[in-house]
N, C-alpha and C. Protein backbone atom coordinates (compact mmCIF):
# COMPACT_ATOMS: atom_id res chain seq x y z
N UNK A 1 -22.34 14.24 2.85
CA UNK A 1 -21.44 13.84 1.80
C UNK A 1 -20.76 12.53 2.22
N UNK A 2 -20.87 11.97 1.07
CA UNK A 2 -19.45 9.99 1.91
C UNK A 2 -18.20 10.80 1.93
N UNK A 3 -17.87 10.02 2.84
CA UNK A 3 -16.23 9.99 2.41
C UNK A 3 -15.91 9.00 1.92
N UNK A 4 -16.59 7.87 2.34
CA UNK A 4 -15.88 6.47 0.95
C UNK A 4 -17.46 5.72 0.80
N UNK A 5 -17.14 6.01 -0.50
CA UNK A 5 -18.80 5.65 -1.17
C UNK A 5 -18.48 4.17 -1.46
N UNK A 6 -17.94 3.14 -1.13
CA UNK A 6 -18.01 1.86 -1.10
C UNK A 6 -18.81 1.47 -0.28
N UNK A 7 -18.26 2.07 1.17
CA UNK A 7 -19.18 1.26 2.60
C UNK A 7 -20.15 2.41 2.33
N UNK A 8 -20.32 3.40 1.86
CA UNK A 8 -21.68 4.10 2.16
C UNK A 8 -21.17 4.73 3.27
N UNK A 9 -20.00 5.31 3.97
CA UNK A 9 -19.62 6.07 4.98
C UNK A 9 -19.43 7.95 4.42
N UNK A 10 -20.48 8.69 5.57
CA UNK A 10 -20.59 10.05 5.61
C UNK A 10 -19.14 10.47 6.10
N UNK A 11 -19.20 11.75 5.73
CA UNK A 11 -17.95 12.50 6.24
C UNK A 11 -18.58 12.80 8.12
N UNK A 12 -19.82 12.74 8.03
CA UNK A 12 -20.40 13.04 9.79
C UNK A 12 -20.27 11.81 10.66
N UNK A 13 -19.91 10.39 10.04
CA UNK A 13 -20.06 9.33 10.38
C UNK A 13 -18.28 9.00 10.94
N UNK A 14 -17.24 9.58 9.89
CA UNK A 14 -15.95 9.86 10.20
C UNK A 14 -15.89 10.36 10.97
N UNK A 15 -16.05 11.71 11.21
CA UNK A 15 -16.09 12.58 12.12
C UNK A 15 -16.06 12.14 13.64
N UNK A 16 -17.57 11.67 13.29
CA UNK A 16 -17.61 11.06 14.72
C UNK A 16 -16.70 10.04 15.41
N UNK A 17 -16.48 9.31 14.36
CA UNK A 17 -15.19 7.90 14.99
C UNK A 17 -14.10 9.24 15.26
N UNK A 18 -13.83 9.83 14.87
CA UNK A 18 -12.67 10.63 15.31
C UNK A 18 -12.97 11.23 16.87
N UNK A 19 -13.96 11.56 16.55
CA UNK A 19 -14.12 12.98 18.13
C UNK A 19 -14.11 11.47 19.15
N UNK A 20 -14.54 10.43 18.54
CA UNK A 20 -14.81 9.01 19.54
C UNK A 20 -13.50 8.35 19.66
N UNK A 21 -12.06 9.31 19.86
CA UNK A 21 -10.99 8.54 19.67
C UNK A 21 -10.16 7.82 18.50
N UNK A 22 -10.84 7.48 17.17
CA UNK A 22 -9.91 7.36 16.13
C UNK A 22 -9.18 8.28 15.69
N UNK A 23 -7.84 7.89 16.14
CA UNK A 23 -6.69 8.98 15.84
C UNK A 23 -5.64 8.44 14.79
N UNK A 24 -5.99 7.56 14.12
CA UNK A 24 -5.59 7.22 13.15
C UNK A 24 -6.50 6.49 11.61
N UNK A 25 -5.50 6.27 11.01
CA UNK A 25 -6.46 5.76 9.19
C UNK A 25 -6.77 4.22 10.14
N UNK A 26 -6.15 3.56 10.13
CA UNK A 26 -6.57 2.13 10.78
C UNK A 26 -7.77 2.00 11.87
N UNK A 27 -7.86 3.02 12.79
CA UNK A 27 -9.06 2.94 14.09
C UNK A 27 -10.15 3.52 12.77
N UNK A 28 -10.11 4.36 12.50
CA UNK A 28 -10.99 5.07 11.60
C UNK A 28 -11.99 3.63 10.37
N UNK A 29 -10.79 3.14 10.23
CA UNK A 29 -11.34 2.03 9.45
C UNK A 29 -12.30 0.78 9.85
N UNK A 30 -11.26 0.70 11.10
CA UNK A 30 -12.08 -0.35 12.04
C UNK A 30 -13.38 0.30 12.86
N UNK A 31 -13.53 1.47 13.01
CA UNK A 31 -15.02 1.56 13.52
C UNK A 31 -16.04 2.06 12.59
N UNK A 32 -15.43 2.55 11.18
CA UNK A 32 -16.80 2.99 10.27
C UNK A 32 -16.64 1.83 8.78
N UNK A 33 -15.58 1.24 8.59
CA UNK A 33 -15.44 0.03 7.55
C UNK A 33 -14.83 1.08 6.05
N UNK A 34 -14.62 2.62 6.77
CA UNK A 34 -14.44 3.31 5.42
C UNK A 34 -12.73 2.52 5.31
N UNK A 35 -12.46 2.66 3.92
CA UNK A 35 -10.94 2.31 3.35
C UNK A 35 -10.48 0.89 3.57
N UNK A 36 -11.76 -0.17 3.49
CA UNK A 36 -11.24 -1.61 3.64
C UNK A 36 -12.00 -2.11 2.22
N UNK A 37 -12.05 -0.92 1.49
CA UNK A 37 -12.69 -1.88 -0.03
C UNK A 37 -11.19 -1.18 -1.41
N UNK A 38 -11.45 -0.43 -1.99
CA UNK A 38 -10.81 0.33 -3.14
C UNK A 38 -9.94 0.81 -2.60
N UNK A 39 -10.04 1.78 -1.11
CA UNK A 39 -8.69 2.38 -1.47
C UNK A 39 -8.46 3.98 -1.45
N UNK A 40 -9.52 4.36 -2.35
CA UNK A 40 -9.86 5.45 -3.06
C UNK A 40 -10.08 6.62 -1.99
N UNK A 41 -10.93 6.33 -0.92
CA UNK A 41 -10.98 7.38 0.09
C UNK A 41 -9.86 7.59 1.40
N UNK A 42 -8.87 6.85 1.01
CA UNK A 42 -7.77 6.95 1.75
C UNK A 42 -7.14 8.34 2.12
N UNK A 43 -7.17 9.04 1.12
CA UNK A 43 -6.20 10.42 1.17
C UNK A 43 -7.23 11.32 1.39
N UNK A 44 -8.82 11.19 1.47
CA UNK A 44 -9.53 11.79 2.24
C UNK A 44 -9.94 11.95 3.76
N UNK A 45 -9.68 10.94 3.85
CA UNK A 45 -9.75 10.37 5.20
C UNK A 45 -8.56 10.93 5.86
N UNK A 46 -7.35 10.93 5.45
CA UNK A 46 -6.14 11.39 5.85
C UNK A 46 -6.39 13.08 6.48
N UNK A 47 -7.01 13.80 5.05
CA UNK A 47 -7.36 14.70 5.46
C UNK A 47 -7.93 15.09 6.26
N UNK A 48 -9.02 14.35 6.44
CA UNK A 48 -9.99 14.49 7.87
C UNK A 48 -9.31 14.82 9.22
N UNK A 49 -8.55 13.62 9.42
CA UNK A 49 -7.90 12.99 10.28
C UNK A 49 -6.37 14.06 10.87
N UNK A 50 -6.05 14.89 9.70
CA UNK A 50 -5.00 15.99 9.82
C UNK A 50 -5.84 17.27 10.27
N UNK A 51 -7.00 17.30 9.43
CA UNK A 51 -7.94 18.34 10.14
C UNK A 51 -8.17 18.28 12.33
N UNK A 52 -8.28 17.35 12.34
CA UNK A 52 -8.75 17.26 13.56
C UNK A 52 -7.36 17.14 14.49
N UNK A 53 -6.31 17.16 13.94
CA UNK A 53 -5.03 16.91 15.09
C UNK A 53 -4.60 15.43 15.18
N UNK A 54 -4.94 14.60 14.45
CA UNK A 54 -4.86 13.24 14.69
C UNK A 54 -3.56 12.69 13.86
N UNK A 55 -3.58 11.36 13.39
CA UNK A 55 -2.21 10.79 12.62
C UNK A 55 -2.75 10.71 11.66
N UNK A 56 -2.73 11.78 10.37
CA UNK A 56 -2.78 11.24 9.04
C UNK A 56 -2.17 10.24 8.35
N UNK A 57 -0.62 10.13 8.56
CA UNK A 57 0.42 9.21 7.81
C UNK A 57 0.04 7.90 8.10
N UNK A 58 -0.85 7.70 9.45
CA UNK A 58 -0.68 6.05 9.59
C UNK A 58 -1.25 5.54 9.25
N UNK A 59 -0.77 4.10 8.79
CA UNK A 59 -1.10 2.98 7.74
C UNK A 59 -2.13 1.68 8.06
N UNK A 60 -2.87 1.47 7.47
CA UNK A 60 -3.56 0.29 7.72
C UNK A 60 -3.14 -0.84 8.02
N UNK A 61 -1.83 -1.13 7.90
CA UNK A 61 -1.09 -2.51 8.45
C UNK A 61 -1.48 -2.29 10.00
N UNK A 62 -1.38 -1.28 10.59
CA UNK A 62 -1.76 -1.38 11.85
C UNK A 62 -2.80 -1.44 12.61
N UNK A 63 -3.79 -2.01 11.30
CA UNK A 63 -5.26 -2.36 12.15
C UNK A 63 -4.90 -3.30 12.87
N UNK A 64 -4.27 -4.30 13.15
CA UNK A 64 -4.09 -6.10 13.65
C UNK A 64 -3.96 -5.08 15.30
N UNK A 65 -3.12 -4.01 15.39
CA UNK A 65 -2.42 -3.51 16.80
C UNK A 65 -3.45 -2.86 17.18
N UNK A 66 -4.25 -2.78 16.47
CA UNK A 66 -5.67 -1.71 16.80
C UNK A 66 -6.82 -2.33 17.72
């Protein structure tokens, strides 16, 4: 299944940036490109990301610190 059908990113492709250390929406973004087009898979991703123990709330302004 995508999680953000812009870049063409799987929910197994997330996943993995996670178990690989993305513990936030911004790392998550910067290693699979999901949530740098629409937008739209943002609050999925969140979910993911709350699933696994990680930082749902954090924001993409903090890719630059990433």
């Amino acid at each position: 299944m995508f999680a953000c059908i812009c870049r063409a990113v799987t929910s197994d492709e997330v996943h993995a940036a996670i178990d690989n250390g993305a513990d936030t929406l911004a790392r998550v973004a910067k290693a699979t490109g999901a949530c740098t087009s629409c937008g739209t898979c943002k609050d999925r991703i969140r979910g993911m990301l709350g699933e696994r123990g990680a930082c749902p709330l954090a924001t993409l302004r903090t890719a630059a610190a990433v």
